[in-house]
N, C-alpha and C. Protein backbone atom coordinates (compact mmCIF):
# COMPACT_ATOMS: atom_id res chain seq x y z
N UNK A 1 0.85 -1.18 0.00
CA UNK A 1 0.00 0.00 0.00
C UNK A 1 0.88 1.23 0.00
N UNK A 2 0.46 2.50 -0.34
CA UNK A 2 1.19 3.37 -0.39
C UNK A 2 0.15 4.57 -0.29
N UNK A 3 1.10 5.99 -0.36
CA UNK A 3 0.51 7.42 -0.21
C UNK A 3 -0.21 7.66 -1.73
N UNK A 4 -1.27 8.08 -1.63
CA UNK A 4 -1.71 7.92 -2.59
C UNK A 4 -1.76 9.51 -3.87
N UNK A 5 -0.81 9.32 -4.41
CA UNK A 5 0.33 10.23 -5.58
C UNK A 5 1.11 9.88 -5.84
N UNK A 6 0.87 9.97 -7.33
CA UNK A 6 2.20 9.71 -8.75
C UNK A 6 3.49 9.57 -8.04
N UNK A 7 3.78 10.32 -6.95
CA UNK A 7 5.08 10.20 -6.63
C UNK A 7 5.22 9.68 -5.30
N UNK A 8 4.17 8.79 -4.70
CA UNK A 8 3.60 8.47 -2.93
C UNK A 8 4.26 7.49 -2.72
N UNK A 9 4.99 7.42 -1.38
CA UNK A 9 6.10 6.68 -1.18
C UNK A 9 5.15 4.90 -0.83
N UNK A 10 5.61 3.89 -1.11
CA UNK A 10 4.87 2.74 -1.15
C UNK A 10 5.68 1.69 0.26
N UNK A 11 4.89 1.15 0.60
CA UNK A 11 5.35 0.03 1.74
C UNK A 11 4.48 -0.78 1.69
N UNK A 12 4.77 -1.67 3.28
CA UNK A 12 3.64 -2.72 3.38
C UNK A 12 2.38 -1.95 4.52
N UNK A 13 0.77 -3.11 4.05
CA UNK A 13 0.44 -2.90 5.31
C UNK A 13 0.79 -3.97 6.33
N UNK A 14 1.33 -3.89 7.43
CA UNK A 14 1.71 -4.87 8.51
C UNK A 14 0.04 -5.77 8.98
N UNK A 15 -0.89 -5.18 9.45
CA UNK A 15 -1.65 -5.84 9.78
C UNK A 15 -3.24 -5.37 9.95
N UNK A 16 -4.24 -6.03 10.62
CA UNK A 16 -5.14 -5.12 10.69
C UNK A 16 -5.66 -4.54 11.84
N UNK A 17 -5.86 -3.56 12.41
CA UNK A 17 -6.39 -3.15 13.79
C UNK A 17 -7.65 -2.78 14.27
N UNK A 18 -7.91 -2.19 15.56
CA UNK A 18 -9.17 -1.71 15.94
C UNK A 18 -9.38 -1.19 16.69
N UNK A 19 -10.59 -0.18 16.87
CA UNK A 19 -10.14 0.45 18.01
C UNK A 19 -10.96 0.44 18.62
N UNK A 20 -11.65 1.14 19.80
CA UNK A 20 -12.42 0.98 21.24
C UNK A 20 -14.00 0.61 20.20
N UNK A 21 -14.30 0.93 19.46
CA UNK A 21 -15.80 1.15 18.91
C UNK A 21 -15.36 0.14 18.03
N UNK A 22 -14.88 -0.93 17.87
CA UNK A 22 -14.44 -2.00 16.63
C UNK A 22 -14.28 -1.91 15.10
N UNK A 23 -14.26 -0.29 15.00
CA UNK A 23 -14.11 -0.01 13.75
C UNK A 23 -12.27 -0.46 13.09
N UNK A 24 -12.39 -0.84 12.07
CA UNK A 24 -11.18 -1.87 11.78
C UNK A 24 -10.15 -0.87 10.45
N UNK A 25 -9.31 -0.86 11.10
CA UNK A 25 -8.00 0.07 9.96
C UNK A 25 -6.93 -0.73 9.96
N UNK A 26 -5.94 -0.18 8.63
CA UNK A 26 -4.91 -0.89 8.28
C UNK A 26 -3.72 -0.32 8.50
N UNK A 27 -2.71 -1.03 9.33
CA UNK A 27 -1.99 -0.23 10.11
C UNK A 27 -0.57 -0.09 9.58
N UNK A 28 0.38 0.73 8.86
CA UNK A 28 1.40 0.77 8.42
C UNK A 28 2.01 2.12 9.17
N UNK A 29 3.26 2.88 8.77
CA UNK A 29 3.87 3.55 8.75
C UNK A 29 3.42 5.00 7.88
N UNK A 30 4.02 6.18 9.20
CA UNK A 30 3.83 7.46 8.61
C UNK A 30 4.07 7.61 7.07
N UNK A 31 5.23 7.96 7.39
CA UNK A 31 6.22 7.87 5.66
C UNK A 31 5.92 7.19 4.89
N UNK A 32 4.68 5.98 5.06
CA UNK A 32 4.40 5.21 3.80
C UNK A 32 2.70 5.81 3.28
N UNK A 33 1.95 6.11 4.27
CA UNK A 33 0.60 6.55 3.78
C UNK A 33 0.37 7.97 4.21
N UNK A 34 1.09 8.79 5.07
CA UNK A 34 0.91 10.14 6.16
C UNK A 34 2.00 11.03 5.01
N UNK A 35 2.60 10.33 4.55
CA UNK A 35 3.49 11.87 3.53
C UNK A 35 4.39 12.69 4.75
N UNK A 36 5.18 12.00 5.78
CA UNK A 36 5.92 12.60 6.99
C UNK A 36 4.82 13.75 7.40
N UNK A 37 3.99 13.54 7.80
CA UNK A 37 2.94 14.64 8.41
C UNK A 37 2.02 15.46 7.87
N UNK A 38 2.33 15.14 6.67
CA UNK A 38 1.74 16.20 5.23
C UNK A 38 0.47 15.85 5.13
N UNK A 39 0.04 14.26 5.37
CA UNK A 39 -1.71 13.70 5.22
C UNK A 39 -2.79 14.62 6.02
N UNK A 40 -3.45 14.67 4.73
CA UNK A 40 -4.66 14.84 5.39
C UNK A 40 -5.88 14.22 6.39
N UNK A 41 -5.86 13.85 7.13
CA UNK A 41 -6.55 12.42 7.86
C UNK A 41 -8.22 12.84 7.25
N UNK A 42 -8.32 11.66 6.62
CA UNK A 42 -9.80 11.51 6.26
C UNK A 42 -9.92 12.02 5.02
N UNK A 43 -8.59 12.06 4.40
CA UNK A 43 -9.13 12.76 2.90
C UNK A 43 -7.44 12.29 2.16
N UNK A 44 -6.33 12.08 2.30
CA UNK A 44 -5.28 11.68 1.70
C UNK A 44 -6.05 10.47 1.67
N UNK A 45 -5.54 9.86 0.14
CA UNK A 45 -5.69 8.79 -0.94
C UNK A 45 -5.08 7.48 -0.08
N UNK A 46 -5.23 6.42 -0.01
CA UNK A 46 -4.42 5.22 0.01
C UNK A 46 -4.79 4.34 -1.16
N UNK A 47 -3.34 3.74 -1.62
CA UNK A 47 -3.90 3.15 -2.92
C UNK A 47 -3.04 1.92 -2.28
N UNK A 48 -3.82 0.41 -3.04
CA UNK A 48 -2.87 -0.22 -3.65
C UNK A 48 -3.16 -1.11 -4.71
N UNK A 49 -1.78 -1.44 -5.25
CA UNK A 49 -0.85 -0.85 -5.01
C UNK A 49 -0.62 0.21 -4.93
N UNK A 50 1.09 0.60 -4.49
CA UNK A 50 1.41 2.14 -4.07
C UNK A 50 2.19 2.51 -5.42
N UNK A 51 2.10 3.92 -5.66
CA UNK A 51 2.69 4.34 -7.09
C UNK A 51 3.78 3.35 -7.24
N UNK A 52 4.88 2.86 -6.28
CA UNK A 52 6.13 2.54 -7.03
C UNK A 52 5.86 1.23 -7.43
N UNK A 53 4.51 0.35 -7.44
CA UNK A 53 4.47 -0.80 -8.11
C UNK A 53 3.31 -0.75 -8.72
N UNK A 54 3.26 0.29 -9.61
CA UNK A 54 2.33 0.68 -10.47
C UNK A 54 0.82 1.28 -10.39
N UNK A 55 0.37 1.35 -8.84
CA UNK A 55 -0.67 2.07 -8.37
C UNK A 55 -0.90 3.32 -9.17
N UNK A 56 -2.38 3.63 -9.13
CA UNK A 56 -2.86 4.93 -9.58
C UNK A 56 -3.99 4.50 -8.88
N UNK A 57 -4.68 6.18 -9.23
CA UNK A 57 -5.95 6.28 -8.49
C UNK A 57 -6.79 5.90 -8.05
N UNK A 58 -7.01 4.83 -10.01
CA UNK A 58 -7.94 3.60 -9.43
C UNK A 58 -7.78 2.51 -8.48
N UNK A 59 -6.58 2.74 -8.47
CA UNK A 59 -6.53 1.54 -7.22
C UNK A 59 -6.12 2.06 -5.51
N UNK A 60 -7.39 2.93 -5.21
CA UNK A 60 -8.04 3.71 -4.09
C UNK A 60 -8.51 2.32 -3.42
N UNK A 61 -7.59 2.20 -2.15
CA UNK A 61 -8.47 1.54 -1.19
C UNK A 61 -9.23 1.65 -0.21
N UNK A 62 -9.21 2.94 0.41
CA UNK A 62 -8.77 4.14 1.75
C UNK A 62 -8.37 4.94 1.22
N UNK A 63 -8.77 5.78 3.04
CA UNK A 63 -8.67 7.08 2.68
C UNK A 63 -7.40 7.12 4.32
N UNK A 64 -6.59 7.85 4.66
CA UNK A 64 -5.55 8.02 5.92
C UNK A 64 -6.56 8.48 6.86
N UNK A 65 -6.27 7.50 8.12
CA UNK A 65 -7.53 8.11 9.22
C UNK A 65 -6.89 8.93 10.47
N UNK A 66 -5.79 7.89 10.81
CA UNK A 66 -5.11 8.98 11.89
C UNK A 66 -3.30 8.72 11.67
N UNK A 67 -2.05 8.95 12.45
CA UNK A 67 -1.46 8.73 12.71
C UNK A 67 -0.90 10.05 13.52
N UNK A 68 0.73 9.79 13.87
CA UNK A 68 1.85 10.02 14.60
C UNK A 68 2.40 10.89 13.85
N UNK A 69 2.63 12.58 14.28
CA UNK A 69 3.42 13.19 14.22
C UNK A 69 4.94 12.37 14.27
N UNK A 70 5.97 12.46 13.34
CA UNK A 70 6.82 12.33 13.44
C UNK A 70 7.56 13.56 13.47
N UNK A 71 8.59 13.94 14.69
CA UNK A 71 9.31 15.03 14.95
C UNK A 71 11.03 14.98 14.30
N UNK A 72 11.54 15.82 13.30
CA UNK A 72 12.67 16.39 12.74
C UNK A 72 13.31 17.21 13.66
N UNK A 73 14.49 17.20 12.97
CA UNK A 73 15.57 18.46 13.69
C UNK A 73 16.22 18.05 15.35
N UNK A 74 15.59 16.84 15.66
CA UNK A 74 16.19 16.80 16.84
C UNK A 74 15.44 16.40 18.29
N UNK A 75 14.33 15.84 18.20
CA UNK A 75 14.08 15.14 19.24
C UNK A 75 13.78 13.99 18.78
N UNK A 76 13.72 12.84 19.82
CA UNK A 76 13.61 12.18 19.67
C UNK A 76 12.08 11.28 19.49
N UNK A 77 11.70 10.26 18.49
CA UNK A 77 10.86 9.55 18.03
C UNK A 77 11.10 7.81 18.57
N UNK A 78 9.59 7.42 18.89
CA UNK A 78 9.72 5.91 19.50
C UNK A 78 9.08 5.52 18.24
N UNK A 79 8.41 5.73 17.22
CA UNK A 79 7.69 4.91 16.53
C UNK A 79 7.19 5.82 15.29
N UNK A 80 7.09 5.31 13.77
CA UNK A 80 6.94 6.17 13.02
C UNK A 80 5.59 5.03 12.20
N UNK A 81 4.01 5.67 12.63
CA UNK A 81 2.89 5.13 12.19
C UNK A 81 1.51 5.66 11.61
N UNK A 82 0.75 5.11 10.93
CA UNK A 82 -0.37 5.75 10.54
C UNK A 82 -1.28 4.18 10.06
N UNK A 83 -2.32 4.86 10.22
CA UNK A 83 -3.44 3.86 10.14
C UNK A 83 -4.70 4.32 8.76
N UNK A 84 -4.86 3.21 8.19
CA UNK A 84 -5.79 3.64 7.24
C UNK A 84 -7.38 3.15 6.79
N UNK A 85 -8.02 4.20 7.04
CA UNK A 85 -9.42 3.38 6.55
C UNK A 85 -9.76 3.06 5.54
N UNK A 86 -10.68 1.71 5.14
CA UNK A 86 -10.78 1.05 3.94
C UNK A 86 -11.82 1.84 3.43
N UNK A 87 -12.12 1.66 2.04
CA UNK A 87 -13.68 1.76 1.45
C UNK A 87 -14.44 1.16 1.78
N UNK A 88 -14.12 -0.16 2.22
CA UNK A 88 -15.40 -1.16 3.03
C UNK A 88 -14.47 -1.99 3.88
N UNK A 89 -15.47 -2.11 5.15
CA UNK A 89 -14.61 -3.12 6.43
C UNK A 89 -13.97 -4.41 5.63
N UNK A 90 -14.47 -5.01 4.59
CA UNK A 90 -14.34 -6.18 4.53
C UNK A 90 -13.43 -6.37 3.38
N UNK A 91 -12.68 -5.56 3.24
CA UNK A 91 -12.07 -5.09 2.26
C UNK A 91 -10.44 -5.41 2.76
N UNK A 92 -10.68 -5.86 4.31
CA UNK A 92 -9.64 -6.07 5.33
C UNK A 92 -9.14 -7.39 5.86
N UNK A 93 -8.24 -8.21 5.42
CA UNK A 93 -7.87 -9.46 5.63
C UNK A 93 -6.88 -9.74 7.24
N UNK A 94 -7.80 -10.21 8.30
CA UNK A 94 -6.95 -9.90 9.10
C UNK A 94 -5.85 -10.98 9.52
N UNK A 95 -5.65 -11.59 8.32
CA UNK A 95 -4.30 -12.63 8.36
C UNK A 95 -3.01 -11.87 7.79
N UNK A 96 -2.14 -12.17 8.53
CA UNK A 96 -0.69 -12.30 7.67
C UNK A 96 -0.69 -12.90 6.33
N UNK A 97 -0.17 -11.94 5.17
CA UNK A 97 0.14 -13.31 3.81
C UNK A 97 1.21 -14.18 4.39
N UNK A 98 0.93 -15.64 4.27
CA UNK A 98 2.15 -16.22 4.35
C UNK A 98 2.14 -16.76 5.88
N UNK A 99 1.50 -16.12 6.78
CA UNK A 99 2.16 -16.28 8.10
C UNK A 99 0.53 -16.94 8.39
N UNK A 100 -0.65 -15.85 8.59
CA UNK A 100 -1.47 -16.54 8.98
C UNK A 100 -2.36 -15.93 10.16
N UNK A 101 -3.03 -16.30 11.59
CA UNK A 101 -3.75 -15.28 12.18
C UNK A 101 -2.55 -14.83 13.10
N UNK A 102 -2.66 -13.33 14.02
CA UNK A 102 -2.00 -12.97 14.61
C UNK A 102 -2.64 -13.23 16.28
N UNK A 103 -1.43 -13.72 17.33
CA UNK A 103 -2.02 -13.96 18.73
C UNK A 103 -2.09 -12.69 19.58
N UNK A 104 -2.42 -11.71 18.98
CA UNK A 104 -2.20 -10.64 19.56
C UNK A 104 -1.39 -10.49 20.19
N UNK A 105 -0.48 -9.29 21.28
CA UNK A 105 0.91 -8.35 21.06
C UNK A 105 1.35 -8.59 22.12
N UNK A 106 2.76 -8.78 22.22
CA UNK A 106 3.52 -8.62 23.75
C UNK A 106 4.63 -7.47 23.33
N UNK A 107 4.88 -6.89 24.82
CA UNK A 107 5.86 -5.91 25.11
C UNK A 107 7.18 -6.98 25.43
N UNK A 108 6.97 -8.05 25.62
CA UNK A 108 8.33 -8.85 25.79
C UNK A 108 8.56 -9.69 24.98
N UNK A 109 10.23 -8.90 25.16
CA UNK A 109 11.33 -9.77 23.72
C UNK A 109 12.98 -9.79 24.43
N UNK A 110 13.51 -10.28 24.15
CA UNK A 110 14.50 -10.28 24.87
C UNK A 110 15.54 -11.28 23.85
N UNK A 111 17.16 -10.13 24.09
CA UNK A 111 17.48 -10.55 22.55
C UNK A 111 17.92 -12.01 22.84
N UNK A 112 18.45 -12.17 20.86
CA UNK A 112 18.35 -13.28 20.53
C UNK A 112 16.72 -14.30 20.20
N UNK A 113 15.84 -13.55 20.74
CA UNK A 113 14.66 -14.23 20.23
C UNK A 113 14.58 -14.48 18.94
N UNK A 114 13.62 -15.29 18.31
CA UNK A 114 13.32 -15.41 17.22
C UNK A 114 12.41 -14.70 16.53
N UNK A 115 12.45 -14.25 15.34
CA UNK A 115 11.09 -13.02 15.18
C UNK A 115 10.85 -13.78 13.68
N UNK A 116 9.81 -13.09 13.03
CA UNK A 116 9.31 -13.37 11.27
C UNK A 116 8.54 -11.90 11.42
N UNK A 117 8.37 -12.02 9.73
CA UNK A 117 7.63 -10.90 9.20
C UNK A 117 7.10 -11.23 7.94
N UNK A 118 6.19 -10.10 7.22
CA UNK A 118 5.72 -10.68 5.73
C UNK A 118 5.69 -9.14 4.81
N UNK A 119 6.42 -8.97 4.26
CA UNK A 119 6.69 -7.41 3.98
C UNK A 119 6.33 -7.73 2.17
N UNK A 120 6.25 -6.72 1.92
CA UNK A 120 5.75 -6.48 0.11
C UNK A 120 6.93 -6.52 -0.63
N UNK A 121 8.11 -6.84 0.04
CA UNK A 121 9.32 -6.63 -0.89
C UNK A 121 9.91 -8.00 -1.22
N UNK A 122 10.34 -8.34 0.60
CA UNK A 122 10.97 -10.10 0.61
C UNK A 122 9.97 -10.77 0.94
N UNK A 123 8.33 -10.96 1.27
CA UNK A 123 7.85 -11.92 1.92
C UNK A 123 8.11 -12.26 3.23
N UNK A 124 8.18 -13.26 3.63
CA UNK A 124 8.35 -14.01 5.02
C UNK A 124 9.63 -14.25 5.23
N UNK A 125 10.42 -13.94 6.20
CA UNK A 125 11.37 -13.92 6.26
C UNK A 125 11.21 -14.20 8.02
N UNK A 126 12.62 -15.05 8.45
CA UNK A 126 12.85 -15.50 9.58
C UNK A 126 14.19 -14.12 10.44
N UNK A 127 14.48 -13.89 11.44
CA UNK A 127 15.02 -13.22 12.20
C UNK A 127 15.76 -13.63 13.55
N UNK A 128 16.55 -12.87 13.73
CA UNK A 128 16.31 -12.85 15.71
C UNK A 128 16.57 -11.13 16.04
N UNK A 129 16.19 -11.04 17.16
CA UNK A 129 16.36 -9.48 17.86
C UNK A 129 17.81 -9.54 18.64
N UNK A 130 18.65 -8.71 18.17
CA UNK A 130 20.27 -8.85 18.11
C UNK A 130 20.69 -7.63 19.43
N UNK A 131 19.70 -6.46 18.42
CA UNK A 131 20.30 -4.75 19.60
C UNK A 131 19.01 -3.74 19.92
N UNK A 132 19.46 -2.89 20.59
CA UNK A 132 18.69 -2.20 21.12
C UNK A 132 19.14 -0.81 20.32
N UNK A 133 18.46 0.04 19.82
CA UNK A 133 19.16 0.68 19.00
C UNK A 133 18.65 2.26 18.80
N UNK A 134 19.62 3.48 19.17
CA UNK A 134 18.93 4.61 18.99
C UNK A 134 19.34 5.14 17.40
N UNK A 135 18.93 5.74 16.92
CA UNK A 135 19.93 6.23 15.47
C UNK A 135 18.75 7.39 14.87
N UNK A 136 19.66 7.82 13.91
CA UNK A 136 18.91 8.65 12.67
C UNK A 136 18.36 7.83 11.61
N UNK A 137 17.10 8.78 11.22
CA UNK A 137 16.72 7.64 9.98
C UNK A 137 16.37 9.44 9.13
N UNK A 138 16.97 8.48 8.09
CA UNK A 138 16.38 9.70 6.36
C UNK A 138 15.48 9.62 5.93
N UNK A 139 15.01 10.32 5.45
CA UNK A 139 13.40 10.21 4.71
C UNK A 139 13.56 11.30 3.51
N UNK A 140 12.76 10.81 2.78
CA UNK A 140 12.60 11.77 1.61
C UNK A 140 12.86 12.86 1.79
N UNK A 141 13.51 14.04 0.78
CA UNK A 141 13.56 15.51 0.92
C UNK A 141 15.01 15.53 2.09
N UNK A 142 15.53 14.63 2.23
CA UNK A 142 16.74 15.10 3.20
C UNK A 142 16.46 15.13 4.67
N UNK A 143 14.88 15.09 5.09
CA UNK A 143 14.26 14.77 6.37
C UNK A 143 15.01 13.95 6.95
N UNK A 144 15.58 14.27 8.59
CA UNK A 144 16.23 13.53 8.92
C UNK A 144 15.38 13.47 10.76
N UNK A 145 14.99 12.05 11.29
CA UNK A 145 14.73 11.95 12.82
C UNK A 145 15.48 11.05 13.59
N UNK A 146 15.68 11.49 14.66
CA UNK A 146 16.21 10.94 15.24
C UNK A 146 15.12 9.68 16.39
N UNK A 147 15.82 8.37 16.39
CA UNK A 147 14.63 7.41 17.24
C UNK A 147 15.19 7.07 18.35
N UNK A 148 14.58 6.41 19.39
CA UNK A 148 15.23 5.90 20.64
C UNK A 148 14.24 4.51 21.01
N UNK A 149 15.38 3.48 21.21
CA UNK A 149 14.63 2.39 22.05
C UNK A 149 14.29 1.26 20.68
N UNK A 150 14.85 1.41 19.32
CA UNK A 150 14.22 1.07 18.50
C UNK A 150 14.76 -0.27 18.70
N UNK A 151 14.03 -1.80 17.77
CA UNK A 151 14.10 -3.49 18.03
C UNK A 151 15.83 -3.70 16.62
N UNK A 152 16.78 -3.68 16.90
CA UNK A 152 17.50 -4.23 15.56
C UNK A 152 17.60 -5.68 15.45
N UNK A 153 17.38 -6.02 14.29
CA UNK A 153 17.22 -7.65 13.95
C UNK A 153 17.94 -7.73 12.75
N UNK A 154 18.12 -9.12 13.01
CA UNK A 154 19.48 -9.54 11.79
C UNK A 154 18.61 -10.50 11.07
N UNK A 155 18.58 -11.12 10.24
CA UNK A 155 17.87 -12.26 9.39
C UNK A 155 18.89 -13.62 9.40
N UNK A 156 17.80 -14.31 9.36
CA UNK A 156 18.26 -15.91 9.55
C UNK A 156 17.96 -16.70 8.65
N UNK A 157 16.71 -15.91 7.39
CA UNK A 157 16.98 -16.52 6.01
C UNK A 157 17.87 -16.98 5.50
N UNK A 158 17.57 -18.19 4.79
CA UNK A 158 18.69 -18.58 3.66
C UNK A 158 18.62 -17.61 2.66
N UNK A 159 19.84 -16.42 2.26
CA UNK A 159 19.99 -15.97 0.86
C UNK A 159 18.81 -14.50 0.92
N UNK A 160 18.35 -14.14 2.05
CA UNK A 160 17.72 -12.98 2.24
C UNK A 160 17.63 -12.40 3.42
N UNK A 161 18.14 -10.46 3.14
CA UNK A 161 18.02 -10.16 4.71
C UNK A 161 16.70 -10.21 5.17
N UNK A 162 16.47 -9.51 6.45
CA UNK A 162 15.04 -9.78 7.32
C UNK A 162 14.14 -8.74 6.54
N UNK A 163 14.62 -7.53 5.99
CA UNK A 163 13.72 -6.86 5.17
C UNK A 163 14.54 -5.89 4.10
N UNK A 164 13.96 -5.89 3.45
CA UNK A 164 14.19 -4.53 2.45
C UNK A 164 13.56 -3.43 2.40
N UNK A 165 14.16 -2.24 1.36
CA UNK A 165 12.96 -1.03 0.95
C UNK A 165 11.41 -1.43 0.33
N UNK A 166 10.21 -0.94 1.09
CA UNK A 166 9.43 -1.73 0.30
C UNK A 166 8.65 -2.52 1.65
N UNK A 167 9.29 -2.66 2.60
CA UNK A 167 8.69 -4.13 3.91
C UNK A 167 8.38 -2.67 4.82
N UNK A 168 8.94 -1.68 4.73
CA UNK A 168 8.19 -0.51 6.19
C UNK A 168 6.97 -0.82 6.42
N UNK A 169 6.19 -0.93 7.45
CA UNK A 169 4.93 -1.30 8.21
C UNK A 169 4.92 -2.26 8.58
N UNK A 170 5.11 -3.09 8.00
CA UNK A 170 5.00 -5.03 8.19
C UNK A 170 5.66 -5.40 9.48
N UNK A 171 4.37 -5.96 10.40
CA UNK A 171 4.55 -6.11 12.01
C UNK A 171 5.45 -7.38 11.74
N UNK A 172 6.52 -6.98 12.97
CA UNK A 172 7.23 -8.53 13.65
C UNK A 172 6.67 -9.09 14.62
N UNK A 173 6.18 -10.40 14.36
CA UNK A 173 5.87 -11.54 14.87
C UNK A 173 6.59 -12.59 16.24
N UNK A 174 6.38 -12.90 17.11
CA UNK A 174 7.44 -13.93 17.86
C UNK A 174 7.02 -14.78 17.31
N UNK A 175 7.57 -16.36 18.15
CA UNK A 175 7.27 -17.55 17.63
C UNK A 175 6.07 -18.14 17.81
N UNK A 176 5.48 -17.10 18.55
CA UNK A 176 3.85 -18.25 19.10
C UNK A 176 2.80 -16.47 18.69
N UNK A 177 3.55 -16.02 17.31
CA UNK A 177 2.69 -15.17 16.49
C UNK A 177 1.94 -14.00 16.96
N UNK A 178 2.67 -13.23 18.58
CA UNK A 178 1.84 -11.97 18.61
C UNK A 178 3.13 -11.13 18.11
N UNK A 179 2.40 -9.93 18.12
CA UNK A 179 3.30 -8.91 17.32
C UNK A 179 4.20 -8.35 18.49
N UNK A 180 5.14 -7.85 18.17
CA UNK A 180 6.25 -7.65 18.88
C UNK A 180 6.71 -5.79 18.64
N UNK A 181 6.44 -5.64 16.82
CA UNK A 181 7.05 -4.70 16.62
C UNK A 181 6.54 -4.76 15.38
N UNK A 182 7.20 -3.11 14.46
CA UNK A 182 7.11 -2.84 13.34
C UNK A 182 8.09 -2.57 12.75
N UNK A 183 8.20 -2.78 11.43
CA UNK A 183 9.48 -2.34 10.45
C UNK A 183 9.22 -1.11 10.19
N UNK A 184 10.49 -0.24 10.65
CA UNK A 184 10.61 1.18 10.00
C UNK A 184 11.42 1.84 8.82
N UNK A 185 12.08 0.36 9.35
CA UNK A 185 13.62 1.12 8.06
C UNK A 185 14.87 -0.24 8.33
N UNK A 186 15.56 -0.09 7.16
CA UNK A 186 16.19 -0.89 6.76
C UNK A 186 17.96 -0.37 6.42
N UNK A 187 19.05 -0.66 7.50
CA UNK A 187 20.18 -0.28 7.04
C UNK A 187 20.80 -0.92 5.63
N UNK A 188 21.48 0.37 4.59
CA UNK A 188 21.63 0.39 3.57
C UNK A 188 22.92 -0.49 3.49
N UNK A 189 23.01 -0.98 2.66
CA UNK A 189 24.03 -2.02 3.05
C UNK A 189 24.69 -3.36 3.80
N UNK A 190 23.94 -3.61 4.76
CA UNK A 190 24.07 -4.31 5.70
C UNK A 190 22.49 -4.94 5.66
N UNK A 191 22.75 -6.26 6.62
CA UNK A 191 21.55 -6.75 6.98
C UNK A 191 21.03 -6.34 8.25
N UNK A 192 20.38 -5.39 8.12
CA UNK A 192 20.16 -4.93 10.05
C UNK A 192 18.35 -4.30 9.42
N UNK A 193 17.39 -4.76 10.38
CA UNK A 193 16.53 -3.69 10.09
C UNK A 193 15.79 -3.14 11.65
N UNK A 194 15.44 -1.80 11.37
CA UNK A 194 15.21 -1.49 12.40
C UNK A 194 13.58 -1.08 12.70
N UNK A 195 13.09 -1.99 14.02
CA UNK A 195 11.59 -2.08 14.49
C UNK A 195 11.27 -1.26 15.44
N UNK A 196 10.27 -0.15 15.46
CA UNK A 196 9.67 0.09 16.24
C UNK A 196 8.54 -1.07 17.74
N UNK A 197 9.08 -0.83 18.32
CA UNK A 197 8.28 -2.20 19.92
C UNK A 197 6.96 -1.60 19.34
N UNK A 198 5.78 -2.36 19.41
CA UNK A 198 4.72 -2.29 19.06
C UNK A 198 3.78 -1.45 20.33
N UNK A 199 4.15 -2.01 21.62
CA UNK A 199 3.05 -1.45 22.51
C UNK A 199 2.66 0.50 22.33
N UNK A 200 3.96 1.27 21.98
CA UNK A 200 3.71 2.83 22.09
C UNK A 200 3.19 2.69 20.72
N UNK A 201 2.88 2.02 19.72
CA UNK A 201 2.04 2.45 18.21
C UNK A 201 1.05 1.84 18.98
N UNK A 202 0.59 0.89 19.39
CA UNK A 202 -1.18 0.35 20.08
C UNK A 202 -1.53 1.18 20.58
N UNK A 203 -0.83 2.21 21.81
CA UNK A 203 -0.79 3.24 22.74
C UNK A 203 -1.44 4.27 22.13
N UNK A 204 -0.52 5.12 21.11
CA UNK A 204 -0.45 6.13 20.60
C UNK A 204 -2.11 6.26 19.66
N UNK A 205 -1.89 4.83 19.06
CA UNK A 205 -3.33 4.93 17.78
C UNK A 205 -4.45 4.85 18.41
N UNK A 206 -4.28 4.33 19.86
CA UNK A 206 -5.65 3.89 20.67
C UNK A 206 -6.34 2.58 19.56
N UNK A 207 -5.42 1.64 19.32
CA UNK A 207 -5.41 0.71 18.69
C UNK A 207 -5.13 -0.71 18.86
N UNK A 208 -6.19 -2.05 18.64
CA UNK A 208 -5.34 -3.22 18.88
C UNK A 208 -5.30 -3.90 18.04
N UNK A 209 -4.79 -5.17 17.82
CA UNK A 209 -4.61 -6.18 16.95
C UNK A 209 -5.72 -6.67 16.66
N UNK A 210 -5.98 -7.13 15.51
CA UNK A 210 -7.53 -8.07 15.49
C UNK A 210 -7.20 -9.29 14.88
């Protein structure tokens, strides 16, 4: 799914959520449907596909309902998210491709665990949680934030890292399938990708797993 414009940056959606009134949205990353803060909530486009795998208009799924200020220049960010409403509830698959139903979310991980994910770029891919990790991340236009507390994971695929450009949103999984975390970003070069802990995006969206 992606921001929905010719030039709208594209990712995955990780999963599906809900909130106190059971109304059901699709939960990815700012920078992939929010335009770094620029969305309009309730009126920016979600398409998918997202322009960079050939999306256009017609392929309107949603519209952006809420997300997370993400802050530049220098403070610090726990989580970079946005949530999107469908054209119709049922329009919403609340399985993993590939993986399957989710056991809803724990705040505990502790490294070396084992993690998976199912992203729009590599698919399913196996992991473990290696570091604990503060850093800068880039974004379009030279945008630069700084994060704290973020999940780093290494991949345990044969012949693929744990994610690529393309997998942002796509929740990490433990082994007995609740979500753990989200993909935000992916070091260039290396196999490292880096997850937002899931509980401050549930927190923040007033959102849970379904």
């Amino acid at each position: 799914m992606g921001h929905g414009s010719a030039a709208g940056e594209t990712g995955t959606m990780g999963c599906v959520v809900k909130d106190v009134a059971g109304d059901r949205f699709g939960l990815t990353c700012n920078h992939v449907i929010a335009d770094l803060n620029k969305g309009i909530r309730g009126k920016t486009e979600v398409w998918c596909p997202g322009s960079a795998k050939g999306g256009t208009s017609s392929d309107r799924v949603g519209v952006l309902h809420d997300y997370v200020n993400l802050a530049f220049g220098g403070a610090y960010n726990d989580i970079d998210a946005a949530i999107a409403k469908p054209n119709l509830p049922s329009d919403l698959d609340p399985t993993v491709d590939g993986i399957g139903s989710i056991n809803g979310w724990t705040s505990s991980i502790s490294f070396g665990d084992k993690v998976k994910k199912s992203g729009d770029s590599t698919g399913v891919t196996a992991g473990k949680y290696r570091f604990k990790i503060n850093g800068v991340i880039s974004y379009s236009g030279g945008q630069k934030a700084l994060f704290r507390d973020l999940l780093g994971i290494v991949g345990t695929s044969t012949n693929s890292d744990f994610a690529m450009q393309g997998d942002s949103g796509a929740v990490v999984l433990n082994d007995n399938d609740k979500v753990v975390g989200q993909v935000i970003s992916v070091t260039t070069g290396m196999d490292l990708t880096l997850a937002a802990p899931i509980e401050p995006i549930l927190q923040q969206l007033k959102v849970e797993p379904v």
